[in-house]
C-alpha atoms as a PDB file:
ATOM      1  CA  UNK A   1       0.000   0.000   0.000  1.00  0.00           C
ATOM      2  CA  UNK A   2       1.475   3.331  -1.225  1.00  0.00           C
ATOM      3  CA  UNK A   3       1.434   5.652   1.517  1.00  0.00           C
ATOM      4  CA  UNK A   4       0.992   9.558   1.177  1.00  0.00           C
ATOM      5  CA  UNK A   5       4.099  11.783   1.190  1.00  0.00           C
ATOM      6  CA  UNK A   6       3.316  13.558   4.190  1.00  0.00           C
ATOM      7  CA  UNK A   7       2.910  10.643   6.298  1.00  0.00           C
ATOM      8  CA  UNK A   8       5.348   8.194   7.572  1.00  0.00           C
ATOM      9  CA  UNK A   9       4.626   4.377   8.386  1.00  0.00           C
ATOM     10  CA  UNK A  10       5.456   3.282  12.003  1.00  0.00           C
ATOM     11  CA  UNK A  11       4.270   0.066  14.106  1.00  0.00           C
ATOM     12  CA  UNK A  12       2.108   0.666  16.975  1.00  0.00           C
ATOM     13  CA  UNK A  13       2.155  -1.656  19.978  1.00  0.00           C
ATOM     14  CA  UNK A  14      -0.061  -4.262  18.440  1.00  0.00           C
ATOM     15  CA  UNK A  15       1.885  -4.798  15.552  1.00  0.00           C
ATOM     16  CA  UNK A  16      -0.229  -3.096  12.839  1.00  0.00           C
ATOM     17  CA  UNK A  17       1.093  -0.459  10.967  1.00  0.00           C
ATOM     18  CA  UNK A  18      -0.130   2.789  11.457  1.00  0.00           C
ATOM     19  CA  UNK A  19       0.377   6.470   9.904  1.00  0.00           C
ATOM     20  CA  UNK A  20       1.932   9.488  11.340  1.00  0.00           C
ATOM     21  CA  UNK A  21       2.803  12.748  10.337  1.00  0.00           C
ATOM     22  CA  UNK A  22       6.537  13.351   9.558  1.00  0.00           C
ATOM     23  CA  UNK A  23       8.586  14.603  12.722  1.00  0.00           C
ATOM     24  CA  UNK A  24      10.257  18.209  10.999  1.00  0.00           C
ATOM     25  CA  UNK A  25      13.108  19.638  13.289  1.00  0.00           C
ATOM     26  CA  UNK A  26      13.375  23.559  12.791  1.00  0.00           C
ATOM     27  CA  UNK A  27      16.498  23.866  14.259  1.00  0.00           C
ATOM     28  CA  UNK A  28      19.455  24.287  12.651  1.00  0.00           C
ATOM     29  CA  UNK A  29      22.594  21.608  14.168  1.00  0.00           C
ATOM     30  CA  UNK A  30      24.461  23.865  16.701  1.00  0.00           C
ATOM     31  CA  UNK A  31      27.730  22.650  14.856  1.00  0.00           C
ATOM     32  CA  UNK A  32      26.444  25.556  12.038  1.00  0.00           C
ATOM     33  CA  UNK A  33      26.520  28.328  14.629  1.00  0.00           C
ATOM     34  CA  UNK A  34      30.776  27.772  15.121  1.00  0.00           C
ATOM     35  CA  UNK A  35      33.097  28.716  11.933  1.00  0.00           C
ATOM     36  CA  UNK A  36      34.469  26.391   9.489  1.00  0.00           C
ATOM     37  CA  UNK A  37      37.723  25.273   9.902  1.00  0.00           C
ATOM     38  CA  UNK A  38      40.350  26.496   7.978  1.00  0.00           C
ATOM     39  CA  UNK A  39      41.727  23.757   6.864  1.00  0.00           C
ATOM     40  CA  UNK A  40      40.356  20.384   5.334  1.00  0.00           C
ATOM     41  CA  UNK A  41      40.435  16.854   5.916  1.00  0.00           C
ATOM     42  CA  UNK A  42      43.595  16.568   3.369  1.00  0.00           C
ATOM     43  CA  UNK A  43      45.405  19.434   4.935  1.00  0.00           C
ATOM     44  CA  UNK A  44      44.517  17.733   8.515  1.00  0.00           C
ATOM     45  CA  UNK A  45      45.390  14.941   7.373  1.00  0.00           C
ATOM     46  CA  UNK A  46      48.975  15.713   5.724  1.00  0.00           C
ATOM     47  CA  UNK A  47      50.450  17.534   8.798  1.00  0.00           C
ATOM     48  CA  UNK A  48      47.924  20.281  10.198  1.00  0.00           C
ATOM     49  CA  UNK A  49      47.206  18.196  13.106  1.00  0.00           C
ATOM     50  CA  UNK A  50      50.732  19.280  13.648  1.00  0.00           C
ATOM     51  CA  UNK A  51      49.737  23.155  13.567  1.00  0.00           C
ATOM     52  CA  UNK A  52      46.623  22.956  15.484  1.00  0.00           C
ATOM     53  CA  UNK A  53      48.962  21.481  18.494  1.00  0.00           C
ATOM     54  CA  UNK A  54      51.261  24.066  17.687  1.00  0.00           C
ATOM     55  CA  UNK A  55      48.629  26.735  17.758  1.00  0.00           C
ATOM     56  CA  UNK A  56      46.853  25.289  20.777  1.00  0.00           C
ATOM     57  CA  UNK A  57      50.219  25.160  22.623  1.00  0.00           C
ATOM     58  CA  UNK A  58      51.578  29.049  21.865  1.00  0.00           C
ATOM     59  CA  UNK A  59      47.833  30.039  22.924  1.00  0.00           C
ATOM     60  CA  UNK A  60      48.164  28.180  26.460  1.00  0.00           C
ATOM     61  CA  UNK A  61      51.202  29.372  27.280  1.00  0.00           C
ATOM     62  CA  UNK A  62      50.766  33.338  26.009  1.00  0.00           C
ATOM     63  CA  UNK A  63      47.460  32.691  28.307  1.00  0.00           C
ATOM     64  CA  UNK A  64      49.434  31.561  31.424  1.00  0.00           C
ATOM     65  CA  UNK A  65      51.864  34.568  30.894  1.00  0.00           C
ATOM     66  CA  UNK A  66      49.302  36.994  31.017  1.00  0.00           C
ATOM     67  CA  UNK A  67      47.264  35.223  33.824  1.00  0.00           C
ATOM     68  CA  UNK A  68      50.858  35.312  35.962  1.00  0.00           C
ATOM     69  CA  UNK A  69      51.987  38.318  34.931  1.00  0.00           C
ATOM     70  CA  UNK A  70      48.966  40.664  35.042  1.00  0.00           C
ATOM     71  CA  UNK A  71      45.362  39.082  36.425  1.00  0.00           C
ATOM     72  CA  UNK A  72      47.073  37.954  39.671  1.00  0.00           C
ATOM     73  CA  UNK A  73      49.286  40.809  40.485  1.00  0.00           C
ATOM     74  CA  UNK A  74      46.571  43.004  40.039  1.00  0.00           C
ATOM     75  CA  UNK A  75      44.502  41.452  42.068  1.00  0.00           C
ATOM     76  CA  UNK A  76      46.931  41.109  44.658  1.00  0.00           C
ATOM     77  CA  UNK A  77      47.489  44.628  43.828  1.00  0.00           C
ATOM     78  CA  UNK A  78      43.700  45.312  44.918  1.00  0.00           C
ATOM     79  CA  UNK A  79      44.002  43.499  47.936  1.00  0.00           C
ATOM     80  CA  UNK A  80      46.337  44.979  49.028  1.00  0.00           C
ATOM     81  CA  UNK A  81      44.359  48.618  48.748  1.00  0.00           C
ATOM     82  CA  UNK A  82      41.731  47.495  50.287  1.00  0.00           C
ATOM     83  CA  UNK A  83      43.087  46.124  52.931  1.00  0.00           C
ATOM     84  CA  UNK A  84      42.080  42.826  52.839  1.00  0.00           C
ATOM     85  CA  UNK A  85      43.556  39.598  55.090  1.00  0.00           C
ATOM     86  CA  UNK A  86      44.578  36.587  53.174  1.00  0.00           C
ATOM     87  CA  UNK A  87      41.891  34.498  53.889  1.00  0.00           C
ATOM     88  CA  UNK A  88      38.992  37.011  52.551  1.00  0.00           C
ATOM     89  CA  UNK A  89      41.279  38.172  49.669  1.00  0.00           C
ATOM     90  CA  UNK A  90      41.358  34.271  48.864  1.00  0.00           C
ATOM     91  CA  UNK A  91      37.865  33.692  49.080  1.00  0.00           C
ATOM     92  CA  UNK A  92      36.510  36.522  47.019  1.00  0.00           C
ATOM     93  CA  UNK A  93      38.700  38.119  44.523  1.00  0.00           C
ATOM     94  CA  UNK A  94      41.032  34.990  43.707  1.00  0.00           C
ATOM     95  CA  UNK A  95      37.863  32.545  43.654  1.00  0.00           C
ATOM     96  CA  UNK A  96      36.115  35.420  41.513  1.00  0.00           C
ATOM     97  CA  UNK A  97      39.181  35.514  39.744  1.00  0.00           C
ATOM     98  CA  UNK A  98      39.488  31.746  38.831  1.00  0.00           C
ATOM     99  CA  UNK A  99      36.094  31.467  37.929  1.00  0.00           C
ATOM    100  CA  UNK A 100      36.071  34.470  35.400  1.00  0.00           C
ATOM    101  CA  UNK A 101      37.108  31.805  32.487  1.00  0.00           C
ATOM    102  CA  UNK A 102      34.203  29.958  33.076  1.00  0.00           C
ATOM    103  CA  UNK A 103      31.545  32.735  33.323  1.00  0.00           C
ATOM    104  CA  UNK A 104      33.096  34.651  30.239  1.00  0.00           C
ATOM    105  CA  UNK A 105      32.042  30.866  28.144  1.00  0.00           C
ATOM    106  CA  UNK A 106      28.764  30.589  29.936  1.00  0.00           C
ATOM    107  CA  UNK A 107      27.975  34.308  28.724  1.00  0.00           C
ATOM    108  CA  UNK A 108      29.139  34.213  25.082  1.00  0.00           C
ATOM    109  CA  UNK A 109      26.845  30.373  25.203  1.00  0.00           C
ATOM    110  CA  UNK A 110      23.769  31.869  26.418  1.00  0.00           C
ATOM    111  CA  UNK A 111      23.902  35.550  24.458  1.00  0.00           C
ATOM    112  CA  UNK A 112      25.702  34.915  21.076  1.00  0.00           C
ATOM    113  CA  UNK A 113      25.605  30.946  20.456  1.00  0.00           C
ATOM    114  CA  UNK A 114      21.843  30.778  21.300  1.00  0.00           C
ATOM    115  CA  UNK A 115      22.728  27.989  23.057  1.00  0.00           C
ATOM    116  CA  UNK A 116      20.927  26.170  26.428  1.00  0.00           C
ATOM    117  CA  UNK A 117      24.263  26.119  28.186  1.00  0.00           C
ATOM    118  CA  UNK A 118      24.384  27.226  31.733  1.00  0.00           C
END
């Protein structure tokens, strides 16, 4: 038995066919909302694994060297101003601190990605 195009054929419990509209999904794949990569599968595959390690690597370690250099001294820096012991400094601006990474990808998921994260 033909069945119409805008119905689908599924089993029901009792074993007899039955027909159901077709399930749409409106939503585009979140992989479309991220940029293509810049290289292909041939260029990944004939040494740019190589440069994304190489890239990943540089970006880690200019990361650290701010994070060292600058986000921690200043906010020892602040602490210090304000006058703050150890143990408060270390429980507000340095857990702030370390948790700014993680708020800063929960923000650009939720506002720009349209995304259900957080």
């Amino acid at each position: 038995i033909p069945t119409p195009t805008s119905t689908a054929r599924t089993m029901s419990k009792g074993g007899k066919p039955t027909l159901r509209p077709p399930r749409e999904n409106c939503t585009a794949p979140a992989i479309e909302q991220f940029p293509k990569p810049l290289m292909g599968k041939w260029g990944r595959r004939h040494g740019g694994l190589i440069i994304h390690i190489l890239v990943a690597v540089y970006t880690f370690l200019g990361l650290a060297i701010v994070c060292d250099d600058y986000f921690v001294s200043s906010l020892d820096r602040i602490c210090e101003e304000l006058r703050l012991s150890p143990d408060v400094a270390g429980a507000t601006f340095m857990a702030a601190g370390s948790s700014a990474p993680e708020l800063a990808t929960v923000i650009v998921g939720v506002f720009f990605a349209q995304d259900d994260i957080g």
